[in-house]
PDB file of N, CA and C in Angstrom:
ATOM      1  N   UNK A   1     108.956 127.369 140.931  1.00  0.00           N
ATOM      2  CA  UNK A   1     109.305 126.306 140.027  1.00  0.00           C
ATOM      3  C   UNK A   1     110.297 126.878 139.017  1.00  0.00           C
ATOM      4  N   UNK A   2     111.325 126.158 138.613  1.00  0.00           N
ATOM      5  CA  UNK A   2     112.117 126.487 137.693  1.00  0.00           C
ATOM      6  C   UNK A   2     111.570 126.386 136.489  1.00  0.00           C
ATOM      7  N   UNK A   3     112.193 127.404 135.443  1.00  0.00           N
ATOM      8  CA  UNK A   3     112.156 127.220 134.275  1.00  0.00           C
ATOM      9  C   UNK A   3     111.665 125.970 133.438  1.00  0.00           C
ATOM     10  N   UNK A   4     112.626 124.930 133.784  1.00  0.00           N
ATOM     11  CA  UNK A   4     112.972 123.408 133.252  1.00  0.00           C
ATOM     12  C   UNK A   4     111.640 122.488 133.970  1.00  0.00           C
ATOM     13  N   UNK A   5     111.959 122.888 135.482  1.00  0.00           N
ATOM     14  CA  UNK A   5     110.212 121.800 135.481  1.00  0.00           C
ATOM     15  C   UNK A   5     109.370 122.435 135.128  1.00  0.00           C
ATOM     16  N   UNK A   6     108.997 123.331 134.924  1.00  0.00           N
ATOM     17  CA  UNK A   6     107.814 124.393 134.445  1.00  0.00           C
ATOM     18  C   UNK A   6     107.716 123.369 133.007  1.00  0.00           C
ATOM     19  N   UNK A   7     108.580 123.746 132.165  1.00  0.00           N
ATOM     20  CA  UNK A   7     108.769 123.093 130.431  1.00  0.00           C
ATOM     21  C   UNK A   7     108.326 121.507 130.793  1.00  0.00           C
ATOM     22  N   UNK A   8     108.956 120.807 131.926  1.00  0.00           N
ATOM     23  CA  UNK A   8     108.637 119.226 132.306  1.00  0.00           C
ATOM     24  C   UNK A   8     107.213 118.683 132.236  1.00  0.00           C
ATOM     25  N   UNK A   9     106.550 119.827 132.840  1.00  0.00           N
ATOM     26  CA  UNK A   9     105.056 119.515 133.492  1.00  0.00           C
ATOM     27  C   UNK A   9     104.169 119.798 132.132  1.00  0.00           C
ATOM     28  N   UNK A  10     104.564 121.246 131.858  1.00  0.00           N
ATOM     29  CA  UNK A  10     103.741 122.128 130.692  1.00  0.00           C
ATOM     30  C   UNK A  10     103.980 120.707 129.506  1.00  0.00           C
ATOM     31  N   UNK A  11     104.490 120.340 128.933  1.00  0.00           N
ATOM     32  CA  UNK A  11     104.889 119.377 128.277  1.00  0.00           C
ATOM     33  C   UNK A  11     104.221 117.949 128.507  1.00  0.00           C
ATOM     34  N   UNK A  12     104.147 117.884 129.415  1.00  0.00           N
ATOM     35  CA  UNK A  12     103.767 116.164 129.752  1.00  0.00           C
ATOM     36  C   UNK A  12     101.723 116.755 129.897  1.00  0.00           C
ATOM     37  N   UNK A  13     101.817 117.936 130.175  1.00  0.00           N
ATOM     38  CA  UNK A  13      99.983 118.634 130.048  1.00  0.00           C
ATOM     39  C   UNK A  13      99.635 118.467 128.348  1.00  0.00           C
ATOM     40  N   UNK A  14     100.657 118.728 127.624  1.00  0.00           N
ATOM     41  CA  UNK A  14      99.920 118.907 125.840  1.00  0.00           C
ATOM     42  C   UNK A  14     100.242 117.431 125.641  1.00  0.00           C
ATOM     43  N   UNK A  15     101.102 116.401 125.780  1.00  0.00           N
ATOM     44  CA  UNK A  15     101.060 115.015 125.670  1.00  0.00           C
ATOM     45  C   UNK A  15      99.802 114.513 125.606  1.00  0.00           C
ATOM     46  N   UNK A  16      99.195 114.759 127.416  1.00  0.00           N
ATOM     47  CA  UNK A  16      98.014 114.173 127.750  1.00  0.00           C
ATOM     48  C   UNK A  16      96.696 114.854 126.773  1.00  0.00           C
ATOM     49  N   UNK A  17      97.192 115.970 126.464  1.00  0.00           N
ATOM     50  CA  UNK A  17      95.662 116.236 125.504  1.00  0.00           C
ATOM     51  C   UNK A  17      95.764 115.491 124.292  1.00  0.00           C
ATOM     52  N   UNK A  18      97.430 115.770 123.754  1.00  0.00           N
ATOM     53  CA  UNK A  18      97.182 114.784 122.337  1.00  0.00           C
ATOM     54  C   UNK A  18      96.363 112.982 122.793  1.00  0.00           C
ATOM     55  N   UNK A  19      97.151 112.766 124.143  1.00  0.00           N
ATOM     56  CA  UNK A  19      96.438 111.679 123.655  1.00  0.00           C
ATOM     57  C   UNK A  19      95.169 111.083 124.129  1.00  0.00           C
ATOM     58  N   UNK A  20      94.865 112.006 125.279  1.00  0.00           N
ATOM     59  CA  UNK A  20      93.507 111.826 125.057  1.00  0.00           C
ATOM     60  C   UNK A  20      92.358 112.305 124.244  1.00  0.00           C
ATOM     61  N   UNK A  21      93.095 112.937 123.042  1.00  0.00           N
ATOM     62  CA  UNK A  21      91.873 112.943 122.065  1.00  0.00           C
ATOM     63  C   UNK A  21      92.416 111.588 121.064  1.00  0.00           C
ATOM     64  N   UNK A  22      93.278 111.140 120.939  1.00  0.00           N
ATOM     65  CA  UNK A  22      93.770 109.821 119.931  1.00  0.00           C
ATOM     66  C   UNK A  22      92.602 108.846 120.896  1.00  0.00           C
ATOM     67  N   UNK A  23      92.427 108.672 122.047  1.00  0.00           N
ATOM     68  CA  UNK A  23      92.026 107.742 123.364  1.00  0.00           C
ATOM     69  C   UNK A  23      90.062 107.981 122.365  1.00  0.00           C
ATOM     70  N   UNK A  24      89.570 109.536 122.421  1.00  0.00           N
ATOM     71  CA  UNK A  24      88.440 110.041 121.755  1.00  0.00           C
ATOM     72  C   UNK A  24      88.110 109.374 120.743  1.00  0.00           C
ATOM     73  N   UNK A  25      89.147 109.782 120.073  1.00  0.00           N
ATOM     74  CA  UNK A  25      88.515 109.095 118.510  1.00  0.00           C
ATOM     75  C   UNK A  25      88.449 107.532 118.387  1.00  0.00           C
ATOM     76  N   UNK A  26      89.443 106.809 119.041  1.00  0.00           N
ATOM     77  CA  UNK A  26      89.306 105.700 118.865  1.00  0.00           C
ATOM     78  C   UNK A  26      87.951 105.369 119.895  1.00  0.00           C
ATOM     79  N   UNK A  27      87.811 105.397 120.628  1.00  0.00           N
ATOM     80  CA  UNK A  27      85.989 105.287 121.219  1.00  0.00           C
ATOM     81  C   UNK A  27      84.408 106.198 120.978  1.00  0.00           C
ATOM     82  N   UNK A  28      84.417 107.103 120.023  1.00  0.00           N
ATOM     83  CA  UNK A  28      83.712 107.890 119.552  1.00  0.00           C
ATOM     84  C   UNK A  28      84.378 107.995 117.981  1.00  0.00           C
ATOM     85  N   UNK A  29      82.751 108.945 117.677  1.00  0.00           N
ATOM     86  CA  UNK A  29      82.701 109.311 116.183  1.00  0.00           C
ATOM     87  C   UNK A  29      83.085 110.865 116.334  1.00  0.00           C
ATOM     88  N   UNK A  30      83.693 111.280 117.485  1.00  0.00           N
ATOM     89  CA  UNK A  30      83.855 112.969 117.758  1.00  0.00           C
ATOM     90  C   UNK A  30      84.680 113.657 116.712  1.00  0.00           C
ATOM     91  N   UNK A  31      85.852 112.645 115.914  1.00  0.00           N
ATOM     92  CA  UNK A  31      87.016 112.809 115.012  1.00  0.00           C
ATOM     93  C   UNK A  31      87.257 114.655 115.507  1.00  0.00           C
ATOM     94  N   UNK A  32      87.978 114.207 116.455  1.00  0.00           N
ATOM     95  CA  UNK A  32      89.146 115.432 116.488  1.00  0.00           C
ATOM     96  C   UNK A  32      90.741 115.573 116.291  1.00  0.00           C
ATOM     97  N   UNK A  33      90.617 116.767 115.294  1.00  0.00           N
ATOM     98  CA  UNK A  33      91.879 116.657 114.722  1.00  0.00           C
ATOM     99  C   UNK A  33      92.936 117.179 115.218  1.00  0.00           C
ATOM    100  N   UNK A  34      93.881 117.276 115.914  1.00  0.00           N
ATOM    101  CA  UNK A  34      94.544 117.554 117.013  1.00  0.00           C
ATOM    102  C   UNK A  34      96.218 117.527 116.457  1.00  0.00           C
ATOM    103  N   UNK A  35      96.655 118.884 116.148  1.00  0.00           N
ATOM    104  CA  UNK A  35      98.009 119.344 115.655  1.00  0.00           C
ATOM    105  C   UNK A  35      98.996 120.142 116.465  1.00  0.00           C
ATOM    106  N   UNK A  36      99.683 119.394 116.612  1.00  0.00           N
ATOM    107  CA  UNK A  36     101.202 120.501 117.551  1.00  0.00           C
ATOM    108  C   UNK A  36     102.223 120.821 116.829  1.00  0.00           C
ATOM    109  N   UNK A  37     102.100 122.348 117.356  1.00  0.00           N
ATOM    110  CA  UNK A  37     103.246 122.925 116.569  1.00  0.00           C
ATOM    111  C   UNK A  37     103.943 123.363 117.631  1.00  0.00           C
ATOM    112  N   UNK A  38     105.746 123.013 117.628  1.00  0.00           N
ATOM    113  CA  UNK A  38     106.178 123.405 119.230  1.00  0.00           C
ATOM    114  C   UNK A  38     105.048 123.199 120.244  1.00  0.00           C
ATOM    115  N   UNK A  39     105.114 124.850 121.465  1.00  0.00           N
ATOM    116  CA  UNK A  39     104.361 124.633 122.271  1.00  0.00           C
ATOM    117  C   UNK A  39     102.555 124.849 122.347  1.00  0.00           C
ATOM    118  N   UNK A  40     102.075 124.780 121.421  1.00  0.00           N
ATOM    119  CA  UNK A  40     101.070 124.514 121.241  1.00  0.00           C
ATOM    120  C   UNK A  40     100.105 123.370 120.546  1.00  0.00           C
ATOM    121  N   UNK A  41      99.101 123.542 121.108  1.00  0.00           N
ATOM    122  CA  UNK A  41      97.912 122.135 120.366  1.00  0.00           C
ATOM    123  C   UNK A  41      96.751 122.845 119.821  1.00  0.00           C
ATOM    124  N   UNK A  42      96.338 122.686 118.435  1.00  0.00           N
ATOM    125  CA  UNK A  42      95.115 123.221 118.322  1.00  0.00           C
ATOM    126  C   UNK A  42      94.355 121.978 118.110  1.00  0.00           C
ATOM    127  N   UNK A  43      93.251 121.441 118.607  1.00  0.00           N
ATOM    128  CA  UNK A  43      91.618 120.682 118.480  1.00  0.00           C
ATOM    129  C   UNK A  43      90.814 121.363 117.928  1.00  0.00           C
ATOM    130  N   UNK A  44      90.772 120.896 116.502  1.00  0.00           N
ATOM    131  CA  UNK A  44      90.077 121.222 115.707  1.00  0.00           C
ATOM    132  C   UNK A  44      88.670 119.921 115.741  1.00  0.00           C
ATOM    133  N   UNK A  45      87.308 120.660 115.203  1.00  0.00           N
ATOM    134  CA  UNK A  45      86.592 119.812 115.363  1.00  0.00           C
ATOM    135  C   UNK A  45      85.653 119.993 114.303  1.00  0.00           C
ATOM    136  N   UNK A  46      84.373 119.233 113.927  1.00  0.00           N
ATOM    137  CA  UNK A  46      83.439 118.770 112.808  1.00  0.00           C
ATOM    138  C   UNK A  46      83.015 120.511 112.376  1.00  0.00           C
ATOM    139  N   UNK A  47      82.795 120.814 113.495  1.00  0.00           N
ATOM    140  CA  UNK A  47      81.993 122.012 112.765  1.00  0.00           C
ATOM    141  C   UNK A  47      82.468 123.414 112.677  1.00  0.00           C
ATOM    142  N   UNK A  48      84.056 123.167 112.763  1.00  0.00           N
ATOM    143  CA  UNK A  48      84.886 124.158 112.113  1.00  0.00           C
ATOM    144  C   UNK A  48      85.333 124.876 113.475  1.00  0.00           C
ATOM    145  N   UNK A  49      85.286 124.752 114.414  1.00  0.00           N
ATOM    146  CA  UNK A  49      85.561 125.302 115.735  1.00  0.00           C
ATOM    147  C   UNK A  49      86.907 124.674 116.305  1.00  0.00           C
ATOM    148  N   UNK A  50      87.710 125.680 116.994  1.00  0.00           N
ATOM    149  CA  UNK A  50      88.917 125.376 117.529  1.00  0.00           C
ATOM    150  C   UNK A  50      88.901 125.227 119.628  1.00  0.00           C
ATOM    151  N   UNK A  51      89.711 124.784 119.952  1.00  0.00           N
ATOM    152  CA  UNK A  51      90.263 124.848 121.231  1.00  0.00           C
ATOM    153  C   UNK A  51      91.944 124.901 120.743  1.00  0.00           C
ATOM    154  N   UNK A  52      92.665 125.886 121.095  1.00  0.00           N
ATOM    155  CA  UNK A  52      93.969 126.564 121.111  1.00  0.00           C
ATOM    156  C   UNK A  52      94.320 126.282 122.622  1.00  0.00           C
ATOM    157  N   UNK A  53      95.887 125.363 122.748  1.00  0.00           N
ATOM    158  CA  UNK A  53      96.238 125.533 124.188  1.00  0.00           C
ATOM    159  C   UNK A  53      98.018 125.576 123.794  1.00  0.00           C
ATOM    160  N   UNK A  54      97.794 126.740 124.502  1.00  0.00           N
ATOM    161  CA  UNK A  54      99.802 126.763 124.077  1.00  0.00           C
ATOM    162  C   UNK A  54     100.292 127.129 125.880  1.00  0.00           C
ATOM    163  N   UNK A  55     101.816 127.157 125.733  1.00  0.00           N
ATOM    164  CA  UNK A  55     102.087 127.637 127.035  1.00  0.00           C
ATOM    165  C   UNK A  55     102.901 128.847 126.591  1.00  0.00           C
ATOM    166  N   UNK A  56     103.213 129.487 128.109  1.00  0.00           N
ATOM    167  CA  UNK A  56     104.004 130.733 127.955  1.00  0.00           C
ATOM    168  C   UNK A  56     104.707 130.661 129.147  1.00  0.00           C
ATOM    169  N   UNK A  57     106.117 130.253 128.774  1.00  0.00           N
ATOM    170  CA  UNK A  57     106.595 130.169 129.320  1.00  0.00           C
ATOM    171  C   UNK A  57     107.211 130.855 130.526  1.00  0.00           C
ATOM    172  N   UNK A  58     107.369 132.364 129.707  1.00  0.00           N
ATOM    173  CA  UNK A  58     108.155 133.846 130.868  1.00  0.00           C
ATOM    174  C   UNK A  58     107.084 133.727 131.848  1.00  0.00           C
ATOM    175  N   UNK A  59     105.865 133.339 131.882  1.00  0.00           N
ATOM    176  CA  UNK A  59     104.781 133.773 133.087  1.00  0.00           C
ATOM    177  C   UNK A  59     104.531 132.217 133.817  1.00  0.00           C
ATOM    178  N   UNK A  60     105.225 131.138 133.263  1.00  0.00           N
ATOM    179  CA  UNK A  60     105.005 129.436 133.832  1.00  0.00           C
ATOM    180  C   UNK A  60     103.371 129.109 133.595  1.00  0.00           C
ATOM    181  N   UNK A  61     102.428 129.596 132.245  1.00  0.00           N
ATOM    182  CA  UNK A  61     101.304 129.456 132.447  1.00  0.00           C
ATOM    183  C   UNK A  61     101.030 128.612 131.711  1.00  0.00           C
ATOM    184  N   UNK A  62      99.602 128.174 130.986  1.00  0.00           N
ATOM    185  CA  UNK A  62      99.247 127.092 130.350  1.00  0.00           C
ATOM    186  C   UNK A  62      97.951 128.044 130.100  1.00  0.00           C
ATOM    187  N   UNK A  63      97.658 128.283 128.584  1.00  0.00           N
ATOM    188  CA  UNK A  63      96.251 129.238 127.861  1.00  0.00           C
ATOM    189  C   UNK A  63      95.906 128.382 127.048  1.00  0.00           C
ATOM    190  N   UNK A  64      94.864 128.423 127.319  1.00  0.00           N
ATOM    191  CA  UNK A  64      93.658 127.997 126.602  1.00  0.00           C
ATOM    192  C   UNK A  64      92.697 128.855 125.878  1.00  0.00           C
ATOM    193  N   UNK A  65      92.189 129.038 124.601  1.00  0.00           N
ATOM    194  CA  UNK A  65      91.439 129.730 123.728  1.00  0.00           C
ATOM    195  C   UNK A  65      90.406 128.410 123.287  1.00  0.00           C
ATOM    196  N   UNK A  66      89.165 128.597 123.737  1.00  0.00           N
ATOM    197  CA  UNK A  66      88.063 127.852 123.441  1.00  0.00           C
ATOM    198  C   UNK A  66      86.832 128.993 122.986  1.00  0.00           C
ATOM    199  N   UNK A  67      85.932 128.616 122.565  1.00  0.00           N
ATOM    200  CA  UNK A  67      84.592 129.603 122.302  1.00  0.00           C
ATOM    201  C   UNK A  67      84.215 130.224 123.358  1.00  0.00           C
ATOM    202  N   UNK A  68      84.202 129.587 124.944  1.00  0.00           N
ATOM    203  CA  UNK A  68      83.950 130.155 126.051  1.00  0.00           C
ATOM    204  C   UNK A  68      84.377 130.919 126.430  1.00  0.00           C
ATOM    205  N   UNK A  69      85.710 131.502 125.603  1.00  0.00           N
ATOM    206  CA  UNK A  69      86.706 132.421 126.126  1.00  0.00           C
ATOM    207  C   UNK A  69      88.053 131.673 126.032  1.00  0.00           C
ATOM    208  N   UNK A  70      88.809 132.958 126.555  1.00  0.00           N
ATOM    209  CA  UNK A  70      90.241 132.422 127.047  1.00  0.00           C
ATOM    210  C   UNK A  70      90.488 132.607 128.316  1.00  0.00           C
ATOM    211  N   UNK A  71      91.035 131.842 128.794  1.00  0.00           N
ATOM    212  CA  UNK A  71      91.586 130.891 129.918  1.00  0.00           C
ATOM    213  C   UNK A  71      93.182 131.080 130.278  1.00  0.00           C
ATOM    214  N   UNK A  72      93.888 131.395 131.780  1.00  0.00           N
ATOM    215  CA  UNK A  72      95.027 131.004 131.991  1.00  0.00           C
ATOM    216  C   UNK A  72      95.304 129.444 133.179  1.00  0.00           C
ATOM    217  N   UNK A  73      96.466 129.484 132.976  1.00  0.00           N
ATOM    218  CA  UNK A  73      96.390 128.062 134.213  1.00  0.00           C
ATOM    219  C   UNK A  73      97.682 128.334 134.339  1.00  0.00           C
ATOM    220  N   UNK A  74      98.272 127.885 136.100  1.00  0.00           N
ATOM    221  CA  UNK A  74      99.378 127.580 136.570  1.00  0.00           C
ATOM    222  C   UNK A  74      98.996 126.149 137.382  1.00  0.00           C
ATOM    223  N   UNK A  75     100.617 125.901 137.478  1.00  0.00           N
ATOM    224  CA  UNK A  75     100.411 124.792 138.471  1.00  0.00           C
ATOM    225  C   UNK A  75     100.553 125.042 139.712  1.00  0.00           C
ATOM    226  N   UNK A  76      99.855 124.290 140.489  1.00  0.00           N
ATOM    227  CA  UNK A  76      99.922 125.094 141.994  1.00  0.00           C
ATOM    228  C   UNK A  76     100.634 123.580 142.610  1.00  0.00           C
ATOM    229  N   UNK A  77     101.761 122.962 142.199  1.00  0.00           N
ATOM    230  CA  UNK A  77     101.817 122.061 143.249  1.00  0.00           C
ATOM    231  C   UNK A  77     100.711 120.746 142.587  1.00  0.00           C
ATOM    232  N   UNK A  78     100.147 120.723 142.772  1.00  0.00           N
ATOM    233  CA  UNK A  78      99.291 118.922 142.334  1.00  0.00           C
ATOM    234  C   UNK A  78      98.327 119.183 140.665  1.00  0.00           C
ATOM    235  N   UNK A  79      97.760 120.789 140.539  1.00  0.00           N
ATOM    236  CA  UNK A  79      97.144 120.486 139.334  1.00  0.00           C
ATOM    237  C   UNK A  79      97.607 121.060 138.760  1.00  0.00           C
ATOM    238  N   UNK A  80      96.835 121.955 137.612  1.00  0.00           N
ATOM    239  CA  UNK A  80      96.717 122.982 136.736  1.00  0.00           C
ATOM    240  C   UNK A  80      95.511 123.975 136.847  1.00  0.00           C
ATOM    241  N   UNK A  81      95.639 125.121 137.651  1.00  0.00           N
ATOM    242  CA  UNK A  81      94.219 125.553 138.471  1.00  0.00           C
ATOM    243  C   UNK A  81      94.148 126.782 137.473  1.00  0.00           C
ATOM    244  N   UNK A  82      93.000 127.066 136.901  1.00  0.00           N
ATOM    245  CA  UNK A  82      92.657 128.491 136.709  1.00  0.00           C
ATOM    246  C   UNK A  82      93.426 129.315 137.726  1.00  0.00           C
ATOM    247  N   UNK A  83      93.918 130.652 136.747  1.00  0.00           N
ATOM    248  CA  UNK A  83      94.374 131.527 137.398  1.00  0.00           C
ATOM    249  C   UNK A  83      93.726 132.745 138.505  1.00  0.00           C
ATOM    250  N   UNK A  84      92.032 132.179 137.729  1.00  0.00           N
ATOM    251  CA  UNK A  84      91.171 133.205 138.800  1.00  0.00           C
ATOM    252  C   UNK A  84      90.068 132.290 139.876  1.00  0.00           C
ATOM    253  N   UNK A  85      90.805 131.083 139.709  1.00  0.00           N
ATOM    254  CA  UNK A  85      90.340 130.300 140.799  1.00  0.00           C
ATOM    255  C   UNK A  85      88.668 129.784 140.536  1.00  0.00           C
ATOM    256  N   UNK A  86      88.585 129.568 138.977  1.00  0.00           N
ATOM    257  CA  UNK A  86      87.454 128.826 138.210  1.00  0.00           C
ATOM    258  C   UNK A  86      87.860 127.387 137.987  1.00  0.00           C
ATOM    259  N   UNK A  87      88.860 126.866 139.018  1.00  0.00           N
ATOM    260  CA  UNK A  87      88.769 124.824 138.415  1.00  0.00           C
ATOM    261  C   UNK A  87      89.942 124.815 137.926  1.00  0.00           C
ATOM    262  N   UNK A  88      90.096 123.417 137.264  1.00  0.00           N
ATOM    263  CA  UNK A  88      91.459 122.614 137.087  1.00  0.00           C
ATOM    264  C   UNK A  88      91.056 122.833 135.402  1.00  0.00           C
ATOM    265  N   UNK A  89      92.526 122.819 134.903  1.00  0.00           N
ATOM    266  CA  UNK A  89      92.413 122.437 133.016  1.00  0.00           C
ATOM    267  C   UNK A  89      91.828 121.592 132.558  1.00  0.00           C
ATOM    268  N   UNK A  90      92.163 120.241 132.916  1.00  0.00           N
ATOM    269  CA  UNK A  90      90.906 119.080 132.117  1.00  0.00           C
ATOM    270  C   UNK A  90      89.763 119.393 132.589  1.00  0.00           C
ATOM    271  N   UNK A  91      89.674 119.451 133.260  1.00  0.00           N
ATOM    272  CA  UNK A  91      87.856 119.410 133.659  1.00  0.00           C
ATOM    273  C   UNK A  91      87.283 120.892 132.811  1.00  0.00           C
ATOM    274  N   UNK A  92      87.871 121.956 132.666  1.00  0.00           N
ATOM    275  CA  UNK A  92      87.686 122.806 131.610  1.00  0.00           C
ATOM    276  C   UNK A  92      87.832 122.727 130.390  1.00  0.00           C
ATOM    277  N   UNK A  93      88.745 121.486 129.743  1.00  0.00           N
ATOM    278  CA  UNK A  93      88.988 121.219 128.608  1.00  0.00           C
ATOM    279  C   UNK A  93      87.843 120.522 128.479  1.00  0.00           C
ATOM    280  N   UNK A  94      87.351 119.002 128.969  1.00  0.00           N
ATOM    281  CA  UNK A  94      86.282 118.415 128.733  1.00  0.00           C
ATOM    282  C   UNK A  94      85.224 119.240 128.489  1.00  0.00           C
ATOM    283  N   UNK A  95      84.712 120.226 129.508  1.00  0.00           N
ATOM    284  CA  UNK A  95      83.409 120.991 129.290  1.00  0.00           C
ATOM    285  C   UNK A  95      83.450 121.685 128.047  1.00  0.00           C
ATOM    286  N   UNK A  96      84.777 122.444 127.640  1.00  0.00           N
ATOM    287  CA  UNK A  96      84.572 123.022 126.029  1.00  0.00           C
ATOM    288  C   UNK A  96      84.927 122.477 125.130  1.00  0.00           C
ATOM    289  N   UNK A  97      85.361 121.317 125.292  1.00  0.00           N
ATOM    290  CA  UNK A  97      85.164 120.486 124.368  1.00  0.00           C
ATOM    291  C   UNK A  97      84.558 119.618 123.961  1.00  0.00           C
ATOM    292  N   UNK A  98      83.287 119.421 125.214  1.00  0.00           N
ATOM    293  CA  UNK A  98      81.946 118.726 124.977  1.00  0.00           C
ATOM    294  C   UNK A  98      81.377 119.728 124.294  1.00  0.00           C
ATOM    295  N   UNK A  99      80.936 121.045 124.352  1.00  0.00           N
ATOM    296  CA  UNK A  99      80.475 121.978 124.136  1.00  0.00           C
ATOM    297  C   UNK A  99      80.758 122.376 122.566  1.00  0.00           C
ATOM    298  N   UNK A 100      81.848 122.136 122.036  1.00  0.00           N
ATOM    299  CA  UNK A 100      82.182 122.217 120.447  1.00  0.00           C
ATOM    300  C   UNK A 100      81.837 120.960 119.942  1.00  0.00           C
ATOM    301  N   UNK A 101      81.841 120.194 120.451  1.00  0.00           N
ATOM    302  CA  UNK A 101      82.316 118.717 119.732  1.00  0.00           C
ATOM    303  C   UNK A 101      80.822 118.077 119.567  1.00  0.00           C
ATOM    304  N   UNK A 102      79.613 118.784 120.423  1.00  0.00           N
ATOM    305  CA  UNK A 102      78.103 118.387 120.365  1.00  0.00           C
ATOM    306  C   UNK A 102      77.852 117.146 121.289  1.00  0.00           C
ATOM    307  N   UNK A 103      78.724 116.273 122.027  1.00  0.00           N
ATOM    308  CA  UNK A 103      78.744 114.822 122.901  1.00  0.00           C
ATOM    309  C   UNK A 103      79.169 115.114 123.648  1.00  0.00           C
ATOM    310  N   UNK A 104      79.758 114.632 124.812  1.00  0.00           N
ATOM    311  CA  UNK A 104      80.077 113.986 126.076  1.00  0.00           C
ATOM    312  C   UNK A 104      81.457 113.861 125.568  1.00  0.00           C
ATOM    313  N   UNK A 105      82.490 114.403 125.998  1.00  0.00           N
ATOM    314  CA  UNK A 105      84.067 114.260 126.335  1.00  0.00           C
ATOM    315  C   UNK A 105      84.325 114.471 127.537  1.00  0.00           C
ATOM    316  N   UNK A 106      85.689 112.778 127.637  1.00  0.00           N
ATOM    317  CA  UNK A 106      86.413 113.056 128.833  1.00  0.00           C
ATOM    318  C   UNK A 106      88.208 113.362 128.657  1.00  0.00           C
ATOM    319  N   UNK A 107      89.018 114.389 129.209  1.00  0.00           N
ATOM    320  CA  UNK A 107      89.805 113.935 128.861  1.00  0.00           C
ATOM    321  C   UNK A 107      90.690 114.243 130.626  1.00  0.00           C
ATOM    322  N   UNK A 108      91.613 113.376 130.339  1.00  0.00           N
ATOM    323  CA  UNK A 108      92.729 112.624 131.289  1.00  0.00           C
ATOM    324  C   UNK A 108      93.781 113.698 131.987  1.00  0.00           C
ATOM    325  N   UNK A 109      93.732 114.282 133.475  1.00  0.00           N
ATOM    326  CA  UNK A 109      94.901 114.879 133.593  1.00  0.00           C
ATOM    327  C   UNK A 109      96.227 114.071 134.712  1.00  0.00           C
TER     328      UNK A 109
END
């Protein structure tokens, strides 16, 4: 993948988190506060806990920093797969971010 769709995809991935936590708050009391700076998003939440997802570009990856750890992701073609072959990004985002947030989150890839 080039450079440019790499930035295309990685880009349209932090979209979908901003807005599926805007999608959150407006159907829950989860109030997550959700700030981008350039290529990163931090989800901040009630009880002072973060989820950090930025990209890096020189390696085409997508990191994630949650309490569970940190996390890489590429795209393989259709998703965003763990780099050690533990699952797709949302479905890892939801789980640690059910996991900070104390409820049930879904979010959208």
């Amino acid at each position: 993948m080039t450079d440019l769709e790499f930035m295309d995809r990685a880009e349209a991935l932090l979209a979908r988190v901003e807005q599926s936590c805007d999608r959150i708050n407006d159907e829950s009391d989860a109030d997550i506060d959700n700030q981008r700076v350039g290529g990163m998003v931090t989800l901040s939440f009630r009880n002072g806990t973060q989820i950090v997802v930025n990209l890096q570009k020189p390696l085409q990856e997508v990191w994630m920093a949650a309490r569970a750890g940190g996390f890489h992701y590429r795209f393989d073609g259709s998703q965003w797969s763990d780099t050690k072959g533990q699952g797709e990004f949302f479905a890892h985002l939801a789980r640690y971010a059910s996991e900070q947030a104390g409820q049930p989150l879904t979010f959208e890839g």
